[in-house]
PDB file of N, CA and C in Angstrom:
ATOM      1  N   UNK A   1      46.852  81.290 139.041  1.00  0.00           N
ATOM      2  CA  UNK A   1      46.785  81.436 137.601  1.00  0.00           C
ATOM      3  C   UNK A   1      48.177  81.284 137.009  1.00  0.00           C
ATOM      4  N   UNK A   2      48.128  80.480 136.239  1.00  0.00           N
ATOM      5  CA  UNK A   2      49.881  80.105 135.483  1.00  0.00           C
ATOM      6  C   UNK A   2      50.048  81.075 134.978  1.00  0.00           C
ATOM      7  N   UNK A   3      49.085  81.934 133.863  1.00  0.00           N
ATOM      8  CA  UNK A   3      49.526  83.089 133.353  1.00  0.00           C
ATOM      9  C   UNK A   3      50.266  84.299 133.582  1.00  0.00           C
ATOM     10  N   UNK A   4      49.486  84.405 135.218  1.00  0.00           N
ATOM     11  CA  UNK A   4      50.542  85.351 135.540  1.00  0.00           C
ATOM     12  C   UNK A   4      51.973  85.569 136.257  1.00  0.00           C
ATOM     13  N   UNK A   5      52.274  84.264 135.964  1.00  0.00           N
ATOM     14  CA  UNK A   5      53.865  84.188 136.235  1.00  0.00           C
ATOM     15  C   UNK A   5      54.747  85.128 136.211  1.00  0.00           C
ATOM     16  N   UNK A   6      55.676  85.236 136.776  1.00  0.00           N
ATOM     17  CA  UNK A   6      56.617  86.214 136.448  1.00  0.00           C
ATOM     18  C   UNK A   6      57.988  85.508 135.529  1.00  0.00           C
ATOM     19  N   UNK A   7      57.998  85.928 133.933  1.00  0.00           N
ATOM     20  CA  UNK A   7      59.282  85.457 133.518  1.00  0.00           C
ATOM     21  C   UNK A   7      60.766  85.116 133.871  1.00  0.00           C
ATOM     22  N   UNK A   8      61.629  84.053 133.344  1.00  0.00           N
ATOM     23  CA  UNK A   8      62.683  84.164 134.230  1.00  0.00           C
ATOM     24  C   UNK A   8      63.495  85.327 134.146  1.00  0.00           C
ATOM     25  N   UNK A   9      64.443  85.857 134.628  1.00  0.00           N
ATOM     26  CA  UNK A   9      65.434  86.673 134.343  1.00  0.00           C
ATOM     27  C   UNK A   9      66.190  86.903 133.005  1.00  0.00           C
ATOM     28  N   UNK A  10      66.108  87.675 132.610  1.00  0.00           N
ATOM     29  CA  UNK A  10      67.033  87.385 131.914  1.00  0.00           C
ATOM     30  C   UNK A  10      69.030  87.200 131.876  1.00  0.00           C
ATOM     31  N   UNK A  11      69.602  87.023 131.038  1.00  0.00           N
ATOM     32  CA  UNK A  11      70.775  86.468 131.652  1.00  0.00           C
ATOM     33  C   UNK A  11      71.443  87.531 131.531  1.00  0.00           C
ATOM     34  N   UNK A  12      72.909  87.499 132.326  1.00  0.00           N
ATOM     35  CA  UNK A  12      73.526  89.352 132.153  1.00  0.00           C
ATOM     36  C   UNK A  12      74.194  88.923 130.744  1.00  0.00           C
ATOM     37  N   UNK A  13      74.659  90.427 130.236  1.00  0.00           N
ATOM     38  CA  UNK A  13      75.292  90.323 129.210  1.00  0.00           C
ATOM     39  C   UNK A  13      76.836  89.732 129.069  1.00  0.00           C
ATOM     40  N   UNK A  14      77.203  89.167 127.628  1.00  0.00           N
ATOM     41  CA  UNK A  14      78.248  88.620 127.830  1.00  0.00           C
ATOM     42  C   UNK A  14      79.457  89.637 127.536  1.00  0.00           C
ATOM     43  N   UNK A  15      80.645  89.866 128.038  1.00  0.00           N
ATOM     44  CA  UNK A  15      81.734  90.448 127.938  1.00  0.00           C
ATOM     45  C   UNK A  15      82.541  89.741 126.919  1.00  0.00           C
ATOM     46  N   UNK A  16      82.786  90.686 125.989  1.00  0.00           N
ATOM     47  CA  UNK A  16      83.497  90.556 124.641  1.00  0.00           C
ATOM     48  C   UNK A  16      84.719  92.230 124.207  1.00  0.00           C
ATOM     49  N   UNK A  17      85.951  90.799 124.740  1.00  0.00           N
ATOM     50  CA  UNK A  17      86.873  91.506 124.583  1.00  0.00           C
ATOM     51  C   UNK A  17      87.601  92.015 123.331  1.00  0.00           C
ATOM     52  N   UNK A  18      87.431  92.966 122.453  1.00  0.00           N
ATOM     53  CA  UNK A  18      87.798  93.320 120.941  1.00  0.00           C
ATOM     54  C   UNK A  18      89.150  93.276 121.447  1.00  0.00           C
ATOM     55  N   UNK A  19      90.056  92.350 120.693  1.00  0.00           N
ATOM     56  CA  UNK A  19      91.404  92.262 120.730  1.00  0.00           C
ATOM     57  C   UNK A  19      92.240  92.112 119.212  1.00  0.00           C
ATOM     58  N   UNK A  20      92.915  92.469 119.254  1.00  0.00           N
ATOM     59  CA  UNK A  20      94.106  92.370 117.938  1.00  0.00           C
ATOM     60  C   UNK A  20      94.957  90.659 117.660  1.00  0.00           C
ATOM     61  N   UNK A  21      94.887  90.451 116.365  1.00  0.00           N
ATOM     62  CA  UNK A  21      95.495  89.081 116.734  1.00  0.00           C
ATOM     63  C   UNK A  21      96.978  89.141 116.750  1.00  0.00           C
ATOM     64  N   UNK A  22      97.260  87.849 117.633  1.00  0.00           N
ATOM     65  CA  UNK A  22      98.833  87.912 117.994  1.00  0.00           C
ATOM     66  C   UNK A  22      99.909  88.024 116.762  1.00  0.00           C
ATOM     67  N   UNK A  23     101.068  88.633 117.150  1.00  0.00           N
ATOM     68  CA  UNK A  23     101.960  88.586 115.736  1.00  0.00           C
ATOM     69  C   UNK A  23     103.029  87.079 116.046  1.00  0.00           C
ATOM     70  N   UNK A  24     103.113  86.499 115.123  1.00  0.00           N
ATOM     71  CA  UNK A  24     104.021  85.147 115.095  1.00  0.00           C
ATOM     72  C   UNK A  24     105.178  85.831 114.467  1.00  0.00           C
ATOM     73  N   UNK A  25     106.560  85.367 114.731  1.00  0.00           N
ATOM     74  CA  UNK A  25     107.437  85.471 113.954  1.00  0.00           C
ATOM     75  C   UNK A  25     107.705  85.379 112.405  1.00  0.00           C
ATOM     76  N   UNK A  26     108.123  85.719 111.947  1.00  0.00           N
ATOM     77  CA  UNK A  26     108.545  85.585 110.449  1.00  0.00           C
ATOM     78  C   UNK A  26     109.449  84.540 110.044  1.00  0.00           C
ATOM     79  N   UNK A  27     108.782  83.776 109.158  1.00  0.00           N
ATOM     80  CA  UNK A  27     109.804  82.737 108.740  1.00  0.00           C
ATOM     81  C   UNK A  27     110.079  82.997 107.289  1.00  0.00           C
ATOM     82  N   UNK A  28     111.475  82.654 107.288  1.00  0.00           N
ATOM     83  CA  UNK A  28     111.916  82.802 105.549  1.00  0.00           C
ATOM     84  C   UNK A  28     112.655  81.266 105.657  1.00  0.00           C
ATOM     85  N   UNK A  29     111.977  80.983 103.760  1.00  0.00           N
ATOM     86  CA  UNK A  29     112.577  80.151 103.217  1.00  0.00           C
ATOM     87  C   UNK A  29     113.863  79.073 103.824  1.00  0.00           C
ATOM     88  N   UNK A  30     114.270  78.350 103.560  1.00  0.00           N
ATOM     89  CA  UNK A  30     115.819  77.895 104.010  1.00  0.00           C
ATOM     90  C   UNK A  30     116.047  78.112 102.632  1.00  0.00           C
ATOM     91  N   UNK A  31     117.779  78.382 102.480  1.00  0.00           N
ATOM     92  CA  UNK A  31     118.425  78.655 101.379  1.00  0.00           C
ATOM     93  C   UNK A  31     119.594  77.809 101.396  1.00  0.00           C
ATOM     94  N   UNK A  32     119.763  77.066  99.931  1.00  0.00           N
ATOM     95  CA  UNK A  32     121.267  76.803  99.305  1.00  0.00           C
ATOM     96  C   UNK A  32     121.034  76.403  97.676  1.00  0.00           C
ATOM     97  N   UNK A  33     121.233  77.605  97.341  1.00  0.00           N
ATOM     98  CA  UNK A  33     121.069  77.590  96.036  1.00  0.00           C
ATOM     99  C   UNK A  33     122.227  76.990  95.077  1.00  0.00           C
ATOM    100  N   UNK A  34     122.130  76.875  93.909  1.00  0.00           N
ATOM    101  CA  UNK A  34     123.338  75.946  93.582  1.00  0.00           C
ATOM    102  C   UNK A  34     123.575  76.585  92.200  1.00  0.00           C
ATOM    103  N   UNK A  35     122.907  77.302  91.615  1.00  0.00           N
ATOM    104  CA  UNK A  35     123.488  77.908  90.450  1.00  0.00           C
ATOM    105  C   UNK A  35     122.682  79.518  90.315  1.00  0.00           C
ATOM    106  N   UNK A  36     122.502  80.026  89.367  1.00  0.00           N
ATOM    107  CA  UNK A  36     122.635  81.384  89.366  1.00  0.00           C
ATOM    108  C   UNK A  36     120.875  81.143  89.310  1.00  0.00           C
ATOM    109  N   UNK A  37     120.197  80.527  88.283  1.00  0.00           N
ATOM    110  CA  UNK A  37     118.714  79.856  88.671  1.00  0.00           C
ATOM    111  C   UNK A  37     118.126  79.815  89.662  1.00  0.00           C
ATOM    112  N   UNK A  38     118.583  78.645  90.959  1.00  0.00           N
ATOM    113  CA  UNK A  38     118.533  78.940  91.960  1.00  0.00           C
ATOM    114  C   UNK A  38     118.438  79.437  93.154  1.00  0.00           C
ATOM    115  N   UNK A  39     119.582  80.824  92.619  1.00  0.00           N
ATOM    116  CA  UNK A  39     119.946  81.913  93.313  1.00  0.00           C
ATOM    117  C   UNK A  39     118.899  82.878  92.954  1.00  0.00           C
ATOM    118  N   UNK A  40     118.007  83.182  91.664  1.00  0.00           N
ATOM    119  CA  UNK A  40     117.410  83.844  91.531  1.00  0.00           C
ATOM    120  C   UNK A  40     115.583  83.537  91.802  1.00  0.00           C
ATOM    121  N   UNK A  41     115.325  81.815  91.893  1.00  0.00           N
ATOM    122  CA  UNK A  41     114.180  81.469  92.571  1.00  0.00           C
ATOM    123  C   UNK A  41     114.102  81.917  94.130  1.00  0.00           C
ATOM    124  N   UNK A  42     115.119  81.738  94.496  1.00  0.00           N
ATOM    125  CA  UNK A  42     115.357  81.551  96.268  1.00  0.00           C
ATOM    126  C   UNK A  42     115.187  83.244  96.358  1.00  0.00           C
ATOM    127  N   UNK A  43     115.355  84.100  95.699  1.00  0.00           N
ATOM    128  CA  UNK A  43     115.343  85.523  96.336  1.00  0.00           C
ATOM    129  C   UNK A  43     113.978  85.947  95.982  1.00  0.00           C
ATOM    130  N   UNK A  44     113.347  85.221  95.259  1.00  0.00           N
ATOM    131  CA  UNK A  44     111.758  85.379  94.317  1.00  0.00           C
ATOM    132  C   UNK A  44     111.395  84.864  95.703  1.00  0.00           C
ATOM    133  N   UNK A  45     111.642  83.934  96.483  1.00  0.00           N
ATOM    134  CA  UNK A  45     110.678  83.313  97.498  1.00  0.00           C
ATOM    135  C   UNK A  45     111.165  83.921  98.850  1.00  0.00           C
ATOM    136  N   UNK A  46     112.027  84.761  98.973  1.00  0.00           N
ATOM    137  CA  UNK A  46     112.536  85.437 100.037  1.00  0.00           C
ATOM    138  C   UNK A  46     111.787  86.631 100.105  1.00  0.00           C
ATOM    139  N   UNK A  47     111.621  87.486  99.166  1.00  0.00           N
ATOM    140  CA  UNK A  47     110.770  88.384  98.399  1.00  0.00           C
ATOM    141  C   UNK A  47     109.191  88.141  99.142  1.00  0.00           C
ATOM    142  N   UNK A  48     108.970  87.203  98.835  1.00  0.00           N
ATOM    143  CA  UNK A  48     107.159  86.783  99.113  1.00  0.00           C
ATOM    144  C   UNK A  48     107.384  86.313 100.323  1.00  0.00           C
ATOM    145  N   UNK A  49     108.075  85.913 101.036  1.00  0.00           N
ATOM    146  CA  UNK A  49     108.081  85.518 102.701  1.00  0.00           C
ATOM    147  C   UNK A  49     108.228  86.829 103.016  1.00  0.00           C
ATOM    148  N   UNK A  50     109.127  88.041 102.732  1.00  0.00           N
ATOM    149  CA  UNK A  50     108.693  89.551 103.398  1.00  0.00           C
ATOM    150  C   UNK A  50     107.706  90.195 103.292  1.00  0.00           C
ATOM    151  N   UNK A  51     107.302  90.065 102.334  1.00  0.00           N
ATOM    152  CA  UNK A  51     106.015  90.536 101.744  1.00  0.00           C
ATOM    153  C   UNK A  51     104.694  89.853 102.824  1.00  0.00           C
ATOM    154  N   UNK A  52     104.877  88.868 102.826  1.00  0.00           N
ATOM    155  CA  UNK A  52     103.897  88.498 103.980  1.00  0.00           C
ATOM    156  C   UNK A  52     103.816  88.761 105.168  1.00  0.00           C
ATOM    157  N   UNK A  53     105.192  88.814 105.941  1.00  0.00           N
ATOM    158  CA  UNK A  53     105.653  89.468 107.179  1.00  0.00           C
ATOM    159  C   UNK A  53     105.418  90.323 106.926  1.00  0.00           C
ATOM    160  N   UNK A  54     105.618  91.301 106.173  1.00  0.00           N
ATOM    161  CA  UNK A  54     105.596  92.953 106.507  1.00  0.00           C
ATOM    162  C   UNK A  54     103.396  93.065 106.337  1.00  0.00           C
ATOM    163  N   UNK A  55     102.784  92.508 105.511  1.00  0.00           N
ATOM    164  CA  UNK A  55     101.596  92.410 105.524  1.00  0.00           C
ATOM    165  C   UNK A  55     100.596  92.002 106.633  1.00  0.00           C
ATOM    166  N   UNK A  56     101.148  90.852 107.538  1.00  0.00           N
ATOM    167  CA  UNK A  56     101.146  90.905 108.945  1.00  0.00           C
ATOM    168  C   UNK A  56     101.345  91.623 109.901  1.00  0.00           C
ATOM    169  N   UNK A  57     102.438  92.740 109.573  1.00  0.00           N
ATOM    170  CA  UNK A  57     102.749  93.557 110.895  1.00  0.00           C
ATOM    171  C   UNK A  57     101.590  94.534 110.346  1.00  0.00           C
ATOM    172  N   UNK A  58     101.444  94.842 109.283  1.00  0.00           N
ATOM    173  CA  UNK A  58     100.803  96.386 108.862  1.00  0.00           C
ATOM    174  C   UNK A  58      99.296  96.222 109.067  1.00  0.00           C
ATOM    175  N   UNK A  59      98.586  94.992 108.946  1.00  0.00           N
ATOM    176  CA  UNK A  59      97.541  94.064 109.810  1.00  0.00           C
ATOM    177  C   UNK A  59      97.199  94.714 111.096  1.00  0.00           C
ATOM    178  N   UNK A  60      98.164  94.263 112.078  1.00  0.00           N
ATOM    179  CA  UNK A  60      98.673  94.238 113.334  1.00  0.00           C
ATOM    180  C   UNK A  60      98.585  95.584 113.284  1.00  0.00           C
ATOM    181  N   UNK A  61      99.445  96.869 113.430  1.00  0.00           N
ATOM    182  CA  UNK A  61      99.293  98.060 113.576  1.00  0.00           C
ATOM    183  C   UNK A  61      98.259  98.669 113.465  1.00  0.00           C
ATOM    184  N   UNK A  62      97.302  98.317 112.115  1.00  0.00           N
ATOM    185  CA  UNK A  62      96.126  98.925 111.471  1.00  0.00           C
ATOM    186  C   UNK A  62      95.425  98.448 112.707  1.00  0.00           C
ATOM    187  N   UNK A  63      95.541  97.402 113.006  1.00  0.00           N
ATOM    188  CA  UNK A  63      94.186  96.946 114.570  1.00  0.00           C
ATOM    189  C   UNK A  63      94.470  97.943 115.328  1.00  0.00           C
ATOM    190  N   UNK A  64      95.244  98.151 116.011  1.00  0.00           N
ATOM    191  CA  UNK A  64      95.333  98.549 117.397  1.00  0.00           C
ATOM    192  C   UNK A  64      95.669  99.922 116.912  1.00  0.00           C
ATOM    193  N   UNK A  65      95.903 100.902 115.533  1.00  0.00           N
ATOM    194  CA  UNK A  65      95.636 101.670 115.725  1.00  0.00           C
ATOM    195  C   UNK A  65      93.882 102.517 115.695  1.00  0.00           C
ATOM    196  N   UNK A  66      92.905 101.027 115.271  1.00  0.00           N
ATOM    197  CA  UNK A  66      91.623 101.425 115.207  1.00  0.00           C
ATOM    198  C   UNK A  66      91.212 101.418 116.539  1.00  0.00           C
ATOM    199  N   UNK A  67      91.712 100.207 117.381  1.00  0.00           N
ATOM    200  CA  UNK A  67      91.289 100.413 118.818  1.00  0.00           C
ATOM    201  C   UNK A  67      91.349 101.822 119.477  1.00  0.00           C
ATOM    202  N   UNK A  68      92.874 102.497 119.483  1.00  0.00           N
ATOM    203  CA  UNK A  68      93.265 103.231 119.839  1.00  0.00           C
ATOM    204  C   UNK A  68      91.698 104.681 119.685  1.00  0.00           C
ATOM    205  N   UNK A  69      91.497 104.679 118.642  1.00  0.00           N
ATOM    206  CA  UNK A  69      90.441 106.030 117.864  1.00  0.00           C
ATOM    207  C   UNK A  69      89.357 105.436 118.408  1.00  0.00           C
ATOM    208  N   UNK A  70      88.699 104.181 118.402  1.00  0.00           N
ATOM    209  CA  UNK A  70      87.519 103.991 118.880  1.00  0.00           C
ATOM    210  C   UNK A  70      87.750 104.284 120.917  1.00  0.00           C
ATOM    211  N   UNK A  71      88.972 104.284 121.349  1.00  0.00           N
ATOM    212  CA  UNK A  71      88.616 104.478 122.695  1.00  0.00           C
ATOM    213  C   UNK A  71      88.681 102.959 123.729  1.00  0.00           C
ATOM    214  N   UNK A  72      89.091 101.426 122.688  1.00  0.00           N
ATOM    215  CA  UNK A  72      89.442 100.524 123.317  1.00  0.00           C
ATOM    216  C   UNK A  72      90.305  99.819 123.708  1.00  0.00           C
ATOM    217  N   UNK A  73      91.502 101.132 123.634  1.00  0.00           N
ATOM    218  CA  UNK A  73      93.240 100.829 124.564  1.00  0.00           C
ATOM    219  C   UNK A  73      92.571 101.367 125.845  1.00  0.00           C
ATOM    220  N   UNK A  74      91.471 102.151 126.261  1.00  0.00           N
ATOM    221  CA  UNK A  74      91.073 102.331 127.686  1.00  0.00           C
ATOM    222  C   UNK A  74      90.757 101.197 129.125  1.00  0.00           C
ATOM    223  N   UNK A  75      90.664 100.471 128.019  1.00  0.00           N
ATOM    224  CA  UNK A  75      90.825  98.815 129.137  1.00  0.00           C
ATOM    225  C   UNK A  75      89.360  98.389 129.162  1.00  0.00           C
ATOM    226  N   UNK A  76      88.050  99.309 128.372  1.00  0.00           N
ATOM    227  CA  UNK A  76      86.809  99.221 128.417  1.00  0.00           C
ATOM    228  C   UNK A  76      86.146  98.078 127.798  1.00  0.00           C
ATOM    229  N   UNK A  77      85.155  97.324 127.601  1.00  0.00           N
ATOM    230  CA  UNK A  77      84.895  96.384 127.147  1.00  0.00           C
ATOM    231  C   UNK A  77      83.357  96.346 126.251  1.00  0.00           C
ATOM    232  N   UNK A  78      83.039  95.762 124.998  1.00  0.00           N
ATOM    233  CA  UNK A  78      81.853  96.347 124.562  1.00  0.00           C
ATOM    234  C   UNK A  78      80.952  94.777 125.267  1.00  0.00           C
ATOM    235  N   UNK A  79      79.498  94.928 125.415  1.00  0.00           N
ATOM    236  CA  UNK A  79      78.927  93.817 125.945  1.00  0.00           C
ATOM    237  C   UNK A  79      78.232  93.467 125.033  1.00  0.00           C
ATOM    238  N   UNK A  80      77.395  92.274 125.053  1.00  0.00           N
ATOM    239  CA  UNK A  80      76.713  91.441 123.630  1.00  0.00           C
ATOM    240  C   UNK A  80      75.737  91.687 124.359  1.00  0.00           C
ATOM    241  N   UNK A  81      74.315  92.407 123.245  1.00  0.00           N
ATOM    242  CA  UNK A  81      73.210  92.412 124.272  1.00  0.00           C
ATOM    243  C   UNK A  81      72.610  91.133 124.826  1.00  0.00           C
TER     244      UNK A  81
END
């Protein structure tokens, strides 16, 4: 009887590693400003290149300090059913 087959297996679960994304270096602007204008665009855009770096690291920390509380700096891994 075909019906009473036995189904295939099912497949094991997949391992899914919750990880933090990598931090890249910080890049600022290149600078040579040429008048006082200049001098005051170039620190407006020096300004917003930290601002992004520092928004990246605080990113970065906020992850791995959620890992940390959930219990997944233990080296443990959650599985996909």
């Amino acid at each position: 009887m075909s019906g009473c087959s036995s189904a295939p297996p099912s497949p094991a679960p997949q391992i899914i590693r919750l990880t933090c994304q990598g931090l890249t270096p910080c890049q600022l602007p290149p600078a040579s400003p040429v008048n006082n204008g200049d001098l005051l665009d170039q620190l407006t855009q020096t300004e917003a290149a930290w601002a992004s770096c520092a928004a990246k690291v605080d990113s970065l920390i906020t992850c791995q300090q959620r890992q940390q509380q959930q219990g997944s700096g233990d080296g443990k891994a959650k599985t996909d059913p």
